[in-house]
C-alpha atoms as a PDB file:
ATOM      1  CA  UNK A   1      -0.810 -31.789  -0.041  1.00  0.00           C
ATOM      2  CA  UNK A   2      -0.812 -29.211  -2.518  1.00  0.00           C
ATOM      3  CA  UNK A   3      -1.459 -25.541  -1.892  1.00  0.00           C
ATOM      4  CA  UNK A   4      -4.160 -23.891  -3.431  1.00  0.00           C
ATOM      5  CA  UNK A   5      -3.739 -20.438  -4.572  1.00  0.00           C
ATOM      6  CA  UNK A   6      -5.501 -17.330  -6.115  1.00  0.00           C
ATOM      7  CA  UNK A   7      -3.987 -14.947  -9.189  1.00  0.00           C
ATOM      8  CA  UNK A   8      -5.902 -11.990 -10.627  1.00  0.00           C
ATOM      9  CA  UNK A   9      -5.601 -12.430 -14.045  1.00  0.00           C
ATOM     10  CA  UNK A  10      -6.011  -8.789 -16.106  1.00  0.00           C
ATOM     11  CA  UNK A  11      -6.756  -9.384 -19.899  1.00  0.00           C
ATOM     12  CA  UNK A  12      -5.819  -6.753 -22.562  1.00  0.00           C
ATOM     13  CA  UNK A  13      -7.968  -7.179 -25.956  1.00  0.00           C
ATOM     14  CA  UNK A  14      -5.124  -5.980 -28.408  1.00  0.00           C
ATOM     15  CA  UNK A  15      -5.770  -4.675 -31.539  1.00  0.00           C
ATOM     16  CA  UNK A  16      -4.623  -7.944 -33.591  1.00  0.00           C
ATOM     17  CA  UNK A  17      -7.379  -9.489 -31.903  1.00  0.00           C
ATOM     18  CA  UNK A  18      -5.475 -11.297 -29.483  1.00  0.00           C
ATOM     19  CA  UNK A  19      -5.595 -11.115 -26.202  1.00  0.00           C
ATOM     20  CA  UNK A  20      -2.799  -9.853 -23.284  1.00  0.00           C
ATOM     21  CA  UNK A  21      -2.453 -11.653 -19.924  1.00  0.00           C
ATOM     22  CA  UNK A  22      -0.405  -9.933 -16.822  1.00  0.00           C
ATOM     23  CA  UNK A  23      -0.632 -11.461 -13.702  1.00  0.00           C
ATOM     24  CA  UNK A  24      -0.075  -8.472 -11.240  1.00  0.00           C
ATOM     25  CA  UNK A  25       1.062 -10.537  -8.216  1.00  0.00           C
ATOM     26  CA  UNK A  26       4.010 -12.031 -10.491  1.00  0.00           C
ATOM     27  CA  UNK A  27       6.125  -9.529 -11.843  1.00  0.00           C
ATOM     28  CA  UNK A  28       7.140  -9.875 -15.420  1.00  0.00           C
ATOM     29  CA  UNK A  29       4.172 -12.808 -15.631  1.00  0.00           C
ATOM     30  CA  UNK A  30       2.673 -11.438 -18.895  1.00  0.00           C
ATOM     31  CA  UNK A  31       1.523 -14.451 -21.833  1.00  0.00           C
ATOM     32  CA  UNK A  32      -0.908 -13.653 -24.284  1.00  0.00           C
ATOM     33  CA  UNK A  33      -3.829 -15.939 -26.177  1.00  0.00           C
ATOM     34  CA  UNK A  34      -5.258 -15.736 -29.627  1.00  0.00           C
ATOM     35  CA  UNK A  35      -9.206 -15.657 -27.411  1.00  0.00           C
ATOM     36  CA  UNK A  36     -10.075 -15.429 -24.087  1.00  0.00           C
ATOM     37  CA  UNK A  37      -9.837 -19.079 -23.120  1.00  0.00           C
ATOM     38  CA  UNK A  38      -6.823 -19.521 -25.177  1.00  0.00           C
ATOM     39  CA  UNK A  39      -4.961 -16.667 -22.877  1.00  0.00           C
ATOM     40  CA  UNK A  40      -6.271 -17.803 -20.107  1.00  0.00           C
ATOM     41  CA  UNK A  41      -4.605 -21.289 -20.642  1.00  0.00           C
ATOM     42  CA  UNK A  42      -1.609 -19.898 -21.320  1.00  0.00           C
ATOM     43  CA  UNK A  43      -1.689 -17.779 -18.029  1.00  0.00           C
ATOM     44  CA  UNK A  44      -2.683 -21.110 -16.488  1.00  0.00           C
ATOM     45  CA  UNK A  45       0.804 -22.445 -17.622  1.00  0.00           C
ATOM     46  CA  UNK A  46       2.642 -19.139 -17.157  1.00  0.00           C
ATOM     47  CA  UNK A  47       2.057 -19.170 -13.401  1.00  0.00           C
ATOM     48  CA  UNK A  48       2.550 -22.945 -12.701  1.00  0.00           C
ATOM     49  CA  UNK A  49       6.426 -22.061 -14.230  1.00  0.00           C
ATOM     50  CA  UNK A  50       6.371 -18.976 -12.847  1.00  0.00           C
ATOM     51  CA  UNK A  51       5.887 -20.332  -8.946  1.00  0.00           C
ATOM     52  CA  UNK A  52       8.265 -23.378  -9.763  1.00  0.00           C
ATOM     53  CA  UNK A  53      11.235 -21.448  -9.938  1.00  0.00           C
ATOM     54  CA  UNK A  54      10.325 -19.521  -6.876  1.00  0.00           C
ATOM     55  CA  UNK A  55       9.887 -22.656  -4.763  1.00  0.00           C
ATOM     56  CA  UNK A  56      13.395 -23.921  -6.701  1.00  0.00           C
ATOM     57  CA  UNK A  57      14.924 -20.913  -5.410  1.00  0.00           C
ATOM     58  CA  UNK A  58      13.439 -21.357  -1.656  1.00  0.00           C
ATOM     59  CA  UNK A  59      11.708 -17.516  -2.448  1.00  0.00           C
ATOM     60  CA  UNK A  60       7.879 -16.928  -1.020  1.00  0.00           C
ATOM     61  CA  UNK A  61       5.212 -17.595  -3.332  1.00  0.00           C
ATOM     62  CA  UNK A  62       2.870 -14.476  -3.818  1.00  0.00           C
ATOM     63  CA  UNK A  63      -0.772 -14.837  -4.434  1.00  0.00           C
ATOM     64  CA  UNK A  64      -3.838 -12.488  -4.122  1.00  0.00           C
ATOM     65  CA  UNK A  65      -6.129 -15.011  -1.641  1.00  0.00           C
ATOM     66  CA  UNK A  66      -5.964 -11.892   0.461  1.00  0.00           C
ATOM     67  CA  UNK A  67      -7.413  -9.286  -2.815  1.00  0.00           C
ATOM     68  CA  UNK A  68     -10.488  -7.437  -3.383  1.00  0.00           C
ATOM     69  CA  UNK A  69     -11.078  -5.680  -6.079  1.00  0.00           C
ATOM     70  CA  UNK A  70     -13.131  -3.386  -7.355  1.00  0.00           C
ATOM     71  CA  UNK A  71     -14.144  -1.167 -10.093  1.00  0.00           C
ATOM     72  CA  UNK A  72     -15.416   2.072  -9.847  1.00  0.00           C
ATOM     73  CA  UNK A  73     -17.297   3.957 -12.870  1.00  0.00           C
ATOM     74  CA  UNK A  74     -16.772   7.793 -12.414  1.00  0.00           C
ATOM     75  CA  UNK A  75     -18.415  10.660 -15.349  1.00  0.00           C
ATOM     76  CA  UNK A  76     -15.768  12.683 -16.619  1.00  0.00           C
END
């Protein structure tokens, strides 16, 4: 049975037009799409590598099932 997990994506509109995608939980996971959808398929892919060499090299898998997040609007 496979394991499901969660990863917070954070998207970066660049100035190109394209699109940034880091995946906090994965350090150094950072792919980028030409749109939204686009990055986000790319992140898709990103992670599924990412979490196969983890498991290759018997290290935990990190995910953010246990993350809340929030954002908070403040006036300057």
């Amino acid at each position: 049975m496979v394991k499901s997990r969660t990863y917070r994506l954070l998207l970066r509109k660049e100035k190109e037009g394209n699109y940034t995608v880091l995946v906090p939980s994965l350090p150094g996971c950072i792919t980028w799409g030409e749109n939204v959808d686009h990055a986000i398929e790319m992140a898709k892919e990103a992670i599924e590598a990412y979490v196969e060499v983890l498991k290759e090299e018997g290290e935990p898998i990190p995910d953010d099932s246990e993350t809340f997040e929030y954002s908070l609007q403040l006036s300057a």
